[in-house]
Protein backbone atom coordinates (compact mmCIF):
# COMPACT_ATOMS: atom_id res chain seq x y z
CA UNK A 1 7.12 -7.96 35.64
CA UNK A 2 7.65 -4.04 36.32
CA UNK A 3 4.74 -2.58 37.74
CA UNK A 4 4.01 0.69 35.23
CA UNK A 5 1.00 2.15 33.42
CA UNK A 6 3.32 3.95 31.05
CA UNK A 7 5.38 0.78 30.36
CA UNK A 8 2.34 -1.25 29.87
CA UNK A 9 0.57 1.41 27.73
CA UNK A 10 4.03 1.52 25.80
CA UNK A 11 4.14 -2.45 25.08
CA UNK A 12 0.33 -1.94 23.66
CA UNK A 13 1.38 0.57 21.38
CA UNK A 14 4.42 -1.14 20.10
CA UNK A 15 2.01 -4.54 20.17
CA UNK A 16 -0.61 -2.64 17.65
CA UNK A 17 2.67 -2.80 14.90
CA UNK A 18 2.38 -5.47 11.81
CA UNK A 19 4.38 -9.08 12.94
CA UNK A 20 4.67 -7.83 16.68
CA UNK A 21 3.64 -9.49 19.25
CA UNK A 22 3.60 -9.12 23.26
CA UNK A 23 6.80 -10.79 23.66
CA UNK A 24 8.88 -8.38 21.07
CA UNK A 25 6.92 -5.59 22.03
CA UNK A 26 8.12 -6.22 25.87
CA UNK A 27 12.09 -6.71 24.63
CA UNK A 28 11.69 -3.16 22.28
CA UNK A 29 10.20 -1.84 25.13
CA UNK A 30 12.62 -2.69 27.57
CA UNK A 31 15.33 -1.67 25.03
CA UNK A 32 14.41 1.72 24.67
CA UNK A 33 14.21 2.28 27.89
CA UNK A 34 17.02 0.86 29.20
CA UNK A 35 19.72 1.20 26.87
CA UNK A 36 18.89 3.99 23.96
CA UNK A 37 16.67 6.47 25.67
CA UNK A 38 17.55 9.25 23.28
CA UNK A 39 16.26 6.67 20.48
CA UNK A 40 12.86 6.51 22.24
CA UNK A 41 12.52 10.54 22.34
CA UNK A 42 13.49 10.57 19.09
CA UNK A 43 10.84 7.79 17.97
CA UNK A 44 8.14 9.50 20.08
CA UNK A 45 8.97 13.19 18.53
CA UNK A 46 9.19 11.71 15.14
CA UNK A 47 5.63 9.78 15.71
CA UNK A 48 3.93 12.77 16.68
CA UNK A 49 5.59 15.03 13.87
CA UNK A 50 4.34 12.57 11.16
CA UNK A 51 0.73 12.22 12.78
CA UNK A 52 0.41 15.71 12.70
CA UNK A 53 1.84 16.74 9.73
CA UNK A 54 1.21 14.01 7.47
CA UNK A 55 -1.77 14.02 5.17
CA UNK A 56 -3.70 12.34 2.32
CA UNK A 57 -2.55 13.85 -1.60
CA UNK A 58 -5.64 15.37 -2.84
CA UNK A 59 -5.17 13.55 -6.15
CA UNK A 60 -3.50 10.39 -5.75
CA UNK A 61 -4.45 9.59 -2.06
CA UNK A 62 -1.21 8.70 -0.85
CA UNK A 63 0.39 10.46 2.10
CA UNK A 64 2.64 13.53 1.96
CA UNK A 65 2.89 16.92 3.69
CA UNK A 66 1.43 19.50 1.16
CA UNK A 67 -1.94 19.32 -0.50
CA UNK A 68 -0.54 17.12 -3.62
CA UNK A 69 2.45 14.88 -3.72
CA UNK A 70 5.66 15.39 -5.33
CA UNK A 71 4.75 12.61 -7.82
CA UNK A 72 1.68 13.51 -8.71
CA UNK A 73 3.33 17.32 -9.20
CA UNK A 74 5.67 16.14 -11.15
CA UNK A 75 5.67 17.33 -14.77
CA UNK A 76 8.03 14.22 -15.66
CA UNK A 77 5.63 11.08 -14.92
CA UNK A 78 3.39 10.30 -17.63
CA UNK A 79 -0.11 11.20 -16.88
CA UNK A 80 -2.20 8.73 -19.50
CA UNK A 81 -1.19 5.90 -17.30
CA UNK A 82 -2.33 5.39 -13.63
CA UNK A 83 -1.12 2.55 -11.69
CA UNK A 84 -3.84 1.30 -8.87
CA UNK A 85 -1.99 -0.14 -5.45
CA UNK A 86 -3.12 -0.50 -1.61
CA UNK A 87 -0.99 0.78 0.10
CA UNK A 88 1.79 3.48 0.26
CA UNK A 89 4.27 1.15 1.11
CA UNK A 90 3.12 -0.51 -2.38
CA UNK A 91 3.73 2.31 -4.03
CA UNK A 92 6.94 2.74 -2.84
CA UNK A 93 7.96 -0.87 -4.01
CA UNK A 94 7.27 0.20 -7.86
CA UNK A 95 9.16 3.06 -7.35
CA UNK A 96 11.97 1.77 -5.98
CA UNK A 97 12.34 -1.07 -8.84
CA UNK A 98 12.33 2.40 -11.22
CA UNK A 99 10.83 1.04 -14.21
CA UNK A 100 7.19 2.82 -13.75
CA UNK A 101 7.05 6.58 -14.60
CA UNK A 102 3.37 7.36 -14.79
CA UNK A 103 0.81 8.36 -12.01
CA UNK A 104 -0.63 6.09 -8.74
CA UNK A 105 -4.14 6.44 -7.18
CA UNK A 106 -3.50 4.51 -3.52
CA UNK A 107 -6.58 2.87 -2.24
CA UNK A 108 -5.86 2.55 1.26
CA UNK A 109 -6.87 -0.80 1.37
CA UNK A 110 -8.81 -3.73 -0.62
CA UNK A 111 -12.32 -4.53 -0.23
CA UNK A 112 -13.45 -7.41 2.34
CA UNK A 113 -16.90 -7.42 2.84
CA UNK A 114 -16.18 -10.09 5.52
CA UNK A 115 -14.79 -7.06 7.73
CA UNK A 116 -17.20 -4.64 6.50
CA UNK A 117 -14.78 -2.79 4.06
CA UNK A 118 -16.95 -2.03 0.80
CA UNK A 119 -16.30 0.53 -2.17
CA UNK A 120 -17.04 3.75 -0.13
CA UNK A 121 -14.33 2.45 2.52
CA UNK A 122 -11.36 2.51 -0.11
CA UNK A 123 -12.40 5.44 -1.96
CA UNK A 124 -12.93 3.90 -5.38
CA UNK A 125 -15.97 6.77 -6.21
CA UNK A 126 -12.18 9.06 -6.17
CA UNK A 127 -10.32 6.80 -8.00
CA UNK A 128 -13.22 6.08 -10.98
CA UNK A 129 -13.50 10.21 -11.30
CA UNK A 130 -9.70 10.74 -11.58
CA UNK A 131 -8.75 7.88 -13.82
CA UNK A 132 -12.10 10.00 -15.95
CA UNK A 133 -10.52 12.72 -15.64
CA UNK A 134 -9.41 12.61 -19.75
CA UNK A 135 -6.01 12.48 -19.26
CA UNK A 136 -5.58 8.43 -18.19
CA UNK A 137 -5.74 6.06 -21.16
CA UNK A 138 -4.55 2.62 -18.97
CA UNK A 139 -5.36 2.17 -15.60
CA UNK A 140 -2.80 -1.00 -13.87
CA UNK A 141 -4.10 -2.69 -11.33
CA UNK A 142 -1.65 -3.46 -9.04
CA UNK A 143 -3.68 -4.85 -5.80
CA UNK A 144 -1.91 -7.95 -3.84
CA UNK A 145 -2.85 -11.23 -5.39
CA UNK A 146 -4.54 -12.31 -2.49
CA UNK A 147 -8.31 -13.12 -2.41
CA UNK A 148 -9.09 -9.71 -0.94
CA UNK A 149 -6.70 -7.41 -3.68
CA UNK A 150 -8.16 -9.98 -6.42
CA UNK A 151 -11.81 -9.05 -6.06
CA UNK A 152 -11.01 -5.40 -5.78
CA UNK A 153 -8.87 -5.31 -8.96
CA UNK A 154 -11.69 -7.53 -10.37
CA UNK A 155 -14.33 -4.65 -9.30
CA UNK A 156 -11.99 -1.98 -10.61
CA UNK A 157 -11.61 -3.48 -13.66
CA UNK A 158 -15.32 -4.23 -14.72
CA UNK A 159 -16.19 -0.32 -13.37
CA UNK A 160 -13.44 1.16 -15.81
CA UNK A 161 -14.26 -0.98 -18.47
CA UNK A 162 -17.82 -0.41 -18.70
CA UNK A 163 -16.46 3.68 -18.77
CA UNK A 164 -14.65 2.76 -21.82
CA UNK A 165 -10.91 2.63 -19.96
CA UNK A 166 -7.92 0.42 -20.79
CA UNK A 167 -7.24 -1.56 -17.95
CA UNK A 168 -4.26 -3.70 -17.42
CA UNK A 169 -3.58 -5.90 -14.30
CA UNK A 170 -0.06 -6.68 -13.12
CA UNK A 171 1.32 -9.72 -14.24
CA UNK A 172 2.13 -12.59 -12.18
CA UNK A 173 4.63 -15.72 -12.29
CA UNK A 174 7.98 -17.12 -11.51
CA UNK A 175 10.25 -14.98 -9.45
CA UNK A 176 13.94 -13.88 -11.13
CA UNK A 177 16.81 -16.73 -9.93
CA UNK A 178 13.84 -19.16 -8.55
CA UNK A 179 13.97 -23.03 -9.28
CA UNK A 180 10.83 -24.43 -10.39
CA UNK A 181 10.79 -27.13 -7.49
CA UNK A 182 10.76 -24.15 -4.45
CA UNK A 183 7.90 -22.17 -6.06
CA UNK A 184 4.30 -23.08 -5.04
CA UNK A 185 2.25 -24.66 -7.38
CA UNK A 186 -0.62 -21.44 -7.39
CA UNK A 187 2.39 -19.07 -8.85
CA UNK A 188 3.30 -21.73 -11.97
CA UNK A 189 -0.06 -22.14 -12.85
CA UNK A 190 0.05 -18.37 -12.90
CA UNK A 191 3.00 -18.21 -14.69
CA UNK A 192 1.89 -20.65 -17.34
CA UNK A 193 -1.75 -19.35 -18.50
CA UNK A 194 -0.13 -15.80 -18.74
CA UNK A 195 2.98 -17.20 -20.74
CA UNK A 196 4.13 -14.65 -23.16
């Protein structure tokens, strides 16, 4: 192994990235810096221009560069509804399949009280005053169905019901082109109590 501080403190960084681990953090490592060294600079100067200029959207809590996103400016989307995801990267899923035109509140997360993430932690005292805000008539939830994004939808939901909200969740079942025999059992039971 090279002997370097800056390497090693490199491979950490790169190891801190979703589905990478030491051994792929070592060979994009040792790629940068051996063949594409203008790629690295241009990484690293991109890095620090989104850490610095990147913030949250006062309204929707999703990131952007101004005070409130270009979605949530934007006199086009329809403002009674208000789709509830995680993440940004969520967000940008449902707008990249195009068939959603209304507003997004981003959480920033799902609760798990196993590591200590509660309602204060994702925000939802900001997301309960601007789906109030007499505008929003529906509220989706659109939190991951795992056990975490179920309990916060299931959270949301009871909150903005009791306020007298129309709350939807995002529906669930078999995927476009599948065969029944490859999809897991979980997703057809799904897909068969919310039949249409």
């Amino acid at each position: 192994m090279v002997d370097s501080n800056s390497l090693d403190a490199l491979i950490q960084a790169l190891k801190r990235l979703p589905g990478v681990g030491i051994k792929s953090a070592q060979r994009m490592a040792f790629h940068l810096l051996q063949h594409d060294r203008a790629a690295a600079e241009a990484l690293a100067r991109a890095l620090q221009a989104a850490v610095s200029c990147m913030k949250h959207c006062e309204r929707c809590h999703t990131f952007t560069e101004n005070t409130v996103c270009a979605t949530c400016l934007d006199s086009r989307r329809d403002a009674s509804t208000l789709c509830v995801v995680e993440t940004p990267a969520d967000q940008s899923a449902l707008e990249r399949t195009g068939a959603y035109r209304g507003l997004y509140f981003v959480l920033m997360g799902k609760l798990s009280p196993l590591d200590g993430i509660g309602p204060h932690d994702i925000g939802l005292k900001k997301l309960f005053d601007r789906a109030q805000d007499g505008t929003v008539q529906e509220v989706i939830l659109a939190t991951n169905f795992t056990a975490e994004g179920e309990a916060t939808a299931h959270v949301i939901s009871e909150a903005l019901k009791a306020r007298g909200l129309g709350v939807t969740r995002l529906a669930r079942g078999v995927p476009a082109g599948s065969e029944l025999e490859y999809v897991d059992l979980g997703t057809i039971a799904h897909a068969l109590v919310d039949r249409r």
